[in-house]
Protein backbone atom coordinates (compact mmCIF):
# COMPACT_ATOMS: atom_id res chain seq x y z
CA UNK A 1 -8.75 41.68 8.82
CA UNK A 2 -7.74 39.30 5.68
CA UNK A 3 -6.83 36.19 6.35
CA UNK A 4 -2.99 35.52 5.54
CA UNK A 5 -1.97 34.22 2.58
CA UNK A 6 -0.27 30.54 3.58
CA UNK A 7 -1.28 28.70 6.62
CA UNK A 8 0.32 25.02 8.44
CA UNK A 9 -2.84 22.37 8.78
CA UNK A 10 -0.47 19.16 10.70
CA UNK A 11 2.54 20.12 9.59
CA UNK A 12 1.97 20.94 5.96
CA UNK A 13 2.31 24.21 4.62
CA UNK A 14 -1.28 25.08 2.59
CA UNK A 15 -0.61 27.58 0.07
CA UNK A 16 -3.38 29.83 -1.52
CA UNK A 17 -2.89 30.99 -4.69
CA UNK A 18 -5.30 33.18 -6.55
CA UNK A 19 -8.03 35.17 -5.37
CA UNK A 20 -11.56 34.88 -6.42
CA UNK A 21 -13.16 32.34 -8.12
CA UNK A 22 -9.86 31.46 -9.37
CA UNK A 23 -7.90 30.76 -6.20
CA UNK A 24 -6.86 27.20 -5.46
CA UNK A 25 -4.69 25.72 -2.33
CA UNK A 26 -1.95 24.12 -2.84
CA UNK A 27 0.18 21.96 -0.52
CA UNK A 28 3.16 19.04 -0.74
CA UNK A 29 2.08 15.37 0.19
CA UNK A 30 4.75 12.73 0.51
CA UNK A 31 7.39 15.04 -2.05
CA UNK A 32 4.18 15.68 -4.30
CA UNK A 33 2.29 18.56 -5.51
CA UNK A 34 -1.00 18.42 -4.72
CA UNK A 35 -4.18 21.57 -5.11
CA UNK A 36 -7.79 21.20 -4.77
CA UNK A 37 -10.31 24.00 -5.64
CA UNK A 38 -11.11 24.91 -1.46
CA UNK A 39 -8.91 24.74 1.24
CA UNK A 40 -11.33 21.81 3.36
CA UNK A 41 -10.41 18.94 0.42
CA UNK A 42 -6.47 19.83 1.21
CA UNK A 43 -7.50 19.44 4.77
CA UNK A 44 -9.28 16.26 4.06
CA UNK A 45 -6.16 15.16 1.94
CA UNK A 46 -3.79 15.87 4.92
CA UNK A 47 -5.77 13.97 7.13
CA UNK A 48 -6.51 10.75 5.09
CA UNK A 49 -2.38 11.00 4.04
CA UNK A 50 -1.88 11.00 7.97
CA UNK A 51 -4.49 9.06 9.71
CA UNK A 52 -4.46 6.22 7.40
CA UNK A 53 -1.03 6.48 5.31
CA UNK A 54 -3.18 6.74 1.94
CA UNK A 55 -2.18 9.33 -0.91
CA UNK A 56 -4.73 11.36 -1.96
């Protein structure tokens, strides 16, 4: 079964876009844009924007 297309990690909305080698995941931090190249460093982002109130 594929795995669906956008997903909530705390809250956020983590949207992937792409497929392949090409796909990146995108999410809003604090009103910004922000995409990393796998969907763990958007996790990681999430968590460091929560836990310690840094921006990514």
């Amino acid at each position: 079964m594929p795995k669906p297309k956008n997903n909530v990690y705390r809250g956020h909305p983590i949207e992937r876009v792409g497929h392949g080698k090409r796909t990146v995941f995108q999410t809003t931090i604090n009103e910004k844009e922000w995409s990393a190249t796998t969907e763990l460093e958007v996790k990681t982002a999430i968590d460091v924007w929560i836990d310690e109130g840094i921006e990514p």
